[in-house]
Protein backbone atom coordinates (compact mmCIF):
# COMPACT_ATOMS: atom_id res chain seq x y z
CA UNK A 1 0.00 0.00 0.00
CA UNK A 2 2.70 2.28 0.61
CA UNK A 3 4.46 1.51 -2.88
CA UNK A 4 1.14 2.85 -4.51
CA UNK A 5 0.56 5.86 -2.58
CA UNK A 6 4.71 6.74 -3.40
CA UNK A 7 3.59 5.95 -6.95
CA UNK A 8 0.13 8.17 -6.71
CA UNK A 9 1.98 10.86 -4.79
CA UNK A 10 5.05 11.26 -7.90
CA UNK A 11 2.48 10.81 -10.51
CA UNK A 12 0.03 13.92 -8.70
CA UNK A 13 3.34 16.23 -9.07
CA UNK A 14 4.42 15.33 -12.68
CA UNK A 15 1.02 16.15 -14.08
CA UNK A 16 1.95 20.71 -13.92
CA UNK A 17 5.13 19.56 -15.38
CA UNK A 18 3.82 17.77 -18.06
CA UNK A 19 0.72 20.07 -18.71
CA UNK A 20 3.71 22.70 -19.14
CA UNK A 21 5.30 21.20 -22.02
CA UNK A 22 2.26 19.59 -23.58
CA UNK A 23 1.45 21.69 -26.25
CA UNK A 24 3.18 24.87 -27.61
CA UNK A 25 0.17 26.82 -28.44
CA UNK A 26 -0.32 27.11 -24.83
CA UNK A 27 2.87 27.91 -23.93
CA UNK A 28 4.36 31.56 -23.03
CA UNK A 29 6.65 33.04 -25.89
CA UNK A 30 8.03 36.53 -25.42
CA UNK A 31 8.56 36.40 -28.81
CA UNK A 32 5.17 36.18 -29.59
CA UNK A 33 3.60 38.75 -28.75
CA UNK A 34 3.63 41.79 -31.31
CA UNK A 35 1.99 45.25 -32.24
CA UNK A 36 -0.17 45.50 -35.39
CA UNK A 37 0.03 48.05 -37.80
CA UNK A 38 -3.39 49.60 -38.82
CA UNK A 39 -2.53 48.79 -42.87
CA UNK A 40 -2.98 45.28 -41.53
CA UNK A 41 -6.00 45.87 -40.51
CA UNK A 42 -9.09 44.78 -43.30
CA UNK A 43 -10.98 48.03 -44.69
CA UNK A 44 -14.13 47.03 -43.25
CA UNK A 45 -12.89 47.36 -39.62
CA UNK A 46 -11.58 50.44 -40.12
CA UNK A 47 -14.55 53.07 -39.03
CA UNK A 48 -15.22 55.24 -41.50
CA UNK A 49 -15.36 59.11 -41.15
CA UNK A 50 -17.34 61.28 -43.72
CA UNK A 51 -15.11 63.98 -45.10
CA UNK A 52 -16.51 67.70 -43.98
CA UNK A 53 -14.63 70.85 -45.58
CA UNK A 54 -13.42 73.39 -43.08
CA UNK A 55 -14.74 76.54 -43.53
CA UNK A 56 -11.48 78.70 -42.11
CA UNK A 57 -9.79 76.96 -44.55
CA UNK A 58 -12.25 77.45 -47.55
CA UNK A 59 -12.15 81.40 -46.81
CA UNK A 60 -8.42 81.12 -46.87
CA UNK A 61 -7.95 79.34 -49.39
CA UNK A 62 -9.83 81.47 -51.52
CA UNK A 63 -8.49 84.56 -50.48
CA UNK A 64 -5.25 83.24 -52.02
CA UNK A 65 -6.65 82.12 -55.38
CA UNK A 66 -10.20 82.77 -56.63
CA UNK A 67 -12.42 79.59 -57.30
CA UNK A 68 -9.83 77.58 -54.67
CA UNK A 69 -12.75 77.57 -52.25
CA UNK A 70 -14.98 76.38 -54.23
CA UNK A 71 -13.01 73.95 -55.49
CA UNK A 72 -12.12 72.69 -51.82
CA UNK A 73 -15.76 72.43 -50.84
CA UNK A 74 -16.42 70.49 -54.64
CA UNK A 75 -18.38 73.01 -55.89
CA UNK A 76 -16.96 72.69 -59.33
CA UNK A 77 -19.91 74.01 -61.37
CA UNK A 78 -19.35 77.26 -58.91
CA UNK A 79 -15.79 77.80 -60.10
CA UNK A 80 -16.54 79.43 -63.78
CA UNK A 81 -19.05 81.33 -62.47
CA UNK A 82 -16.27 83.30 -59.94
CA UNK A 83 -13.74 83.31 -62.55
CA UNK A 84 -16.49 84.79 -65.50
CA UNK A 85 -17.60 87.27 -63.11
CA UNK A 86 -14.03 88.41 -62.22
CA UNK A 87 -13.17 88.41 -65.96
CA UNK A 88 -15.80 90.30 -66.73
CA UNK A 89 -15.03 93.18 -63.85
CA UNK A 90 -11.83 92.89 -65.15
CA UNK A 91 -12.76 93.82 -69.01
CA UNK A 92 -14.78 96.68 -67.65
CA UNK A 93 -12.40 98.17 -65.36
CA UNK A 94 -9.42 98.08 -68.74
CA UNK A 95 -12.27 99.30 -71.21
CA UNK A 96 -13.04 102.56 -68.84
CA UNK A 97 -9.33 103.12 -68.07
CA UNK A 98 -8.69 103.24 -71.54
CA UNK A 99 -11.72 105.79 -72.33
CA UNK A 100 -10.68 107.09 -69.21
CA UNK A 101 -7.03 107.89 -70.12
CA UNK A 102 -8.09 109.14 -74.00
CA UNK A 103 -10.54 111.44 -72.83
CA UNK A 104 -8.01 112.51 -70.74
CA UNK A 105 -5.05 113.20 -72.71
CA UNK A 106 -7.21 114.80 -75.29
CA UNK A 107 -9.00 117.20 -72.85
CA UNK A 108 -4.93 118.40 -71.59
CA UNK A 109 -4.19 118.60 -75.40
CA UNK A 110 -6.98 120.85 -76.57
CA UNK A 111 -6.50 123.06 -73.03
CA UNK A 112 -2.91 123.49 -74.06
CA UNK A 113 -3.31 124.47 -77.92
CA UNK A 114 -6.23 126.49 -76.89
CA UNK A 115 -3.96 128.73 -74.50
CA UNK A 116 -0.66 128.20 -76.39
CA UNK A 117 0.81 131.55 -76.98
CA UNK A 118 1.50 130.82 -80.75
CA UNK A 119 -1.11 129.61 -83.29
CA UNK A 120 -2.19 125.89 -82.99
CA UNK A 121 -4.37 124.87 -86.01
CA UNK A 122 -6.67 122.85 -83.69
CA UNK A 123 -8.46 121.41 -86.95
CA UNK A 124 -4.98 119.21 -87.36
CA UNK A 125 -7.01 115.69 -87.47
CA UNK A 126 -3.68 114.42 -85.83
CA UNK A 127 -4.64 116.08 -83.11
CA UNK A 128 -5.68 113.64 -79.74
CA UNK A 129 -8.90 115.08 -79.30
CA UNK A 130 -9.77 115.10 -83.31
CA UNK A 131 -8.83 111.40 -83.55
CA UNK A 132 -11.36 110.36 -81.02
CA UNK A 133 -14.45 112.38 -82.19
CA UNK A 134 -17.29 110.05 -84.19
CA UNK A 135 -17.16 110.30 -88.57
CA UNK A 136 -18.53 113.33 -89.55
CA UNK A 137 -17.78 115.64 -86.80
CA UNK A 138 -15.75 118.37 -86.17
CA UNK A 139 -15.00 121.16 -83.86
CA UNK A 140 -17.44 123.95 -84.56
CA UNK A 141 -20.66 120.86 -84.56
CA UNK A 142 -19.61 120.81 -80.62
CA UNK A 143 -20.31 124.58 -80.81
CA UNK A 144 -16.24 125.65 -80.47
CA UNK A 145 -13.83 125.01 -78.47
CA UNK A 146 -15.07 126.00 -75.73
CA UNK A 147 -18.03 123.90 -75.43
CA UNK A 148 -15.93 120.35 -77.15
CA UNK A 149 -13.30 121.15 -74.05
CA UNK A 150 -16.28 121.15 -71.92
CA UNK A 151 -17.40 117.97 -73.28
CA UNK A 152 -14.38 116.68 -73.25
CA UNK A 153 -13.82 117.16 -69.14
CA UNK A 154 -17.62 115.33 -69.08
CA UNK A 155 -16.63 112.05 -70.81
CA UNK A 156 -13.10 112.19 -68.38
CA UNK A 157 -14.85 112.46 -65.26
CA UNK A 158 -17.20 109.83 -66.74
CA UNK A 159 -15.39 107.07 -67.92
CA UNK A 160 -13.30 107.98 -64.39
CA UNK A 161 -16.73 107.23 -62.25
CA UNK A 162 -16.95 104.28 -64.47
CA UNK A 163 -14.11 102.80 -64.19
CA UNK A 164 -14.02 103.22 -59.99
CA UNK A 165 -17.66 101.45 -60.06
CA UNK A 166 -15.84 98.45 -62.06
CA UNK A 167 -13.24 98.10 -58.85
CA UNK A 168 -15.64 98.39 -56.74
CA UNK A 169 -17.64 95.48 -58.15
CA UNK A 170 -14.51 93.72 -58.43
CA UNK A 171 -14.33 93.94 -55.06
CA UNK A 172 -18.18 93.02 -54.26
CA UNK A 173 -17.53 89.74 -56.57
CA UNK A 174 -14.12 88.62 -54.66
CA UNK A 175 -16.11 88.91 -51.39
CA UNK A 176 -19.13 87.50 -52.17
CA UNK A 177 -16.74 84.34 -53.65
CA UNK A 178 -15.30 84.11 -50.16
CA UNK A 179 -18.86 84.20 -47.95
CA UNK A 180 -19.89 81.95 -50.48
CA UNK A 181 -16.99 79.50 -50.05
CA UNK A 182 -17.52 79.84 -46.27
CA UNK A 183 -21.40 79.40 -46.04
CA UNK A 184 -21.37 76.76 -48.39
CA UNK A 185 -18.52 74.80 -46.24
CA UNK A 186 -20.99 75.49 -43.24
CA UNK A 187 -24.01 73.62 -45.13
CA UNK A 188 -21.90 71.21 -46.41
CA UNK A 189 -24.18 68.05 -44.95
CA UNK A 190 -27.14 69.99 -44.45
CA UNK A 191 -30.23 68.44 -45.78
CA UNK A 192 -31.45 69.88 -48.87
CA UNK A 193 -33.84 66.34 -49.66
CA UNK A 194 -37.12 67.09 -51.13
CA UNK A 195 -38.90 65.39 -48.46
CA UNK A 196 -41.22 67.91 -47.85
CA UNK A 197 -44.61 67.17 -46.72
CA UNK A 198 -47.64 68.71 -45.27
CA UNK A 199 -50.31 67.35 -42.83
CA UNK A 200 -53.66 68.52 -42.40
CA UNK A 201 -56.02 67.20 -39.24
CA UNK A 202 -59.57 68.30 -38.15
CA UNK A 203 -59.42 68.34 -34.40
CA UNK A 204 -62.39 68.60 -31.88
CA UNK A 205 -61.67 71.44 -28.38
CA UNK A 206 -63.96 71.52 -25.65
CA UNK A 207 -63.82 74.62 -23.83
CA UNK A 208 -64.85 74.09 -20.07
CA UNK A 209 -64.60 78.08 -19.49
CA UNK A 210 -67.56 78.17 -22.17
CA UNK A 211 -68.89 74.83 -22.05
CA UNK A 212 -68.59 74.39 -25.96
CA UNK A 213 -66.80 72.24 -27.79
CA UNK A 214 -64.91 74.24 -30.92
CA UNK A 215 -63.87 72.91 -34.30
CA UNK A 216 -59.89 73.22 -35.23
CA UNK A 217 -57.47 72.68 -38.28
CA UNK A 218 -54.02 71.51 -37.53
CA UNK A 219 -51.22 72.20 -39.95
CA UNK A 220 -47.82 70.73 -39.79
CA UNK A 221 -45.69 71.50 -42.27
CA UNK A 222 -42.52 69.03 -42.35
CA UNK A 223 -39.12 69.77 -43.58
């Protein structure tokens, strides 16, 4: 009896040991234990995050270069309608500076040869302010000198008004390209669905003050 509980007894404190080095999946490895890189990682785990445009960074980046906002927030079809506008401020703002500066240079001309202390022939159709009046005109159809210098400082300060009006709405368009880029970053997810609807219920109130019972309408519009 002794013999077997010895035997017992040894084979009680081999069984850790040989649960130990049984298997080696259940064994401790330093070696196995690693970090994983996300690009391991299957796409479908990964959350994903809807893109949403900053709107800092639209204004910004339109401030540097017209249309960029735009083209940050994906507005694409918005981007030749900034740069047409702007082209078009742009055309007007050259056209009135050149009116501007003929006008100009012909009113200084005519002033001078009209107060020159020797004879000017101010007929000379090589004359600036000749060159720049319509076929079939002339001096004395503006009434004289006089009254074409007159209408000659007119046009100047006209083309002059015009041509400040074109920066301004230069100016107008560039801003209004950078609220839009900013407001349009803001409502970049709202919901513009057509899911509209409207509800109309007939409704029943009693009045206890009265002791009558009053017909209603409720409208609820949904958007």
């Amino acid at each position: 009896m002794r013999a077997v509980r010895h035997i017992l007894l040894l084979l009680v404190l081999s069984l850790p040991l040989a649960a130990w080095g049984q298997d080696d999946n259940f064994a401790f490895k330093p070696d196995s234990v690693r970090l994983i890189d996300a690009s391991e990682l299957e796409a479908d785990t990964l959350p994903m995050v809807a893109w949403r445009p900053d709107p800092l960074r639209a204004v910004w980046l339109g401030a540097i270069c017209p249309g960029l906002g735009q083209m940050y927030n994906r507005s694409w079809w918005k981007v030749p309608i900034v740069y047409g506008a702007l082209m078009g401020c742009g055309y007007a703002i050259m056209t009135n500076q050149g009116s501007y500066s003929e006008y100009k240079t012909a009113y200084i001309d005519l002033y001078n040869d009209m107060n020159s202390e020797v004879e000017v022939d101010l007929d000379d159709p090589l004359k600036s302010y000749n060159a720049i009046m319509p076929d079939g005109y002339n001096m004395s159809r503006y009434g004289g000198a006089s009254s074409y210098l007159s209408k000659l400082e007119k046009q100047e300060n006209s083309y002059r008004r015009y041509r400040d009006l074109s920066i301004v709405v230069t100016v107008v368009v560039y801003a209004l390209s950078l609220v839009d880029a900013y407001v349009d970053a803001q409502l970049f997810d709202f919901d513009i669905s057509p899911d509209l609807s409207m509800q109309v219920e007939p409704t029943l109130h009693y009045d206890p003050m009265i002791h009558r019972t009053n017909g209603e309408v409720h409208l609820a519009i949904k958007f």
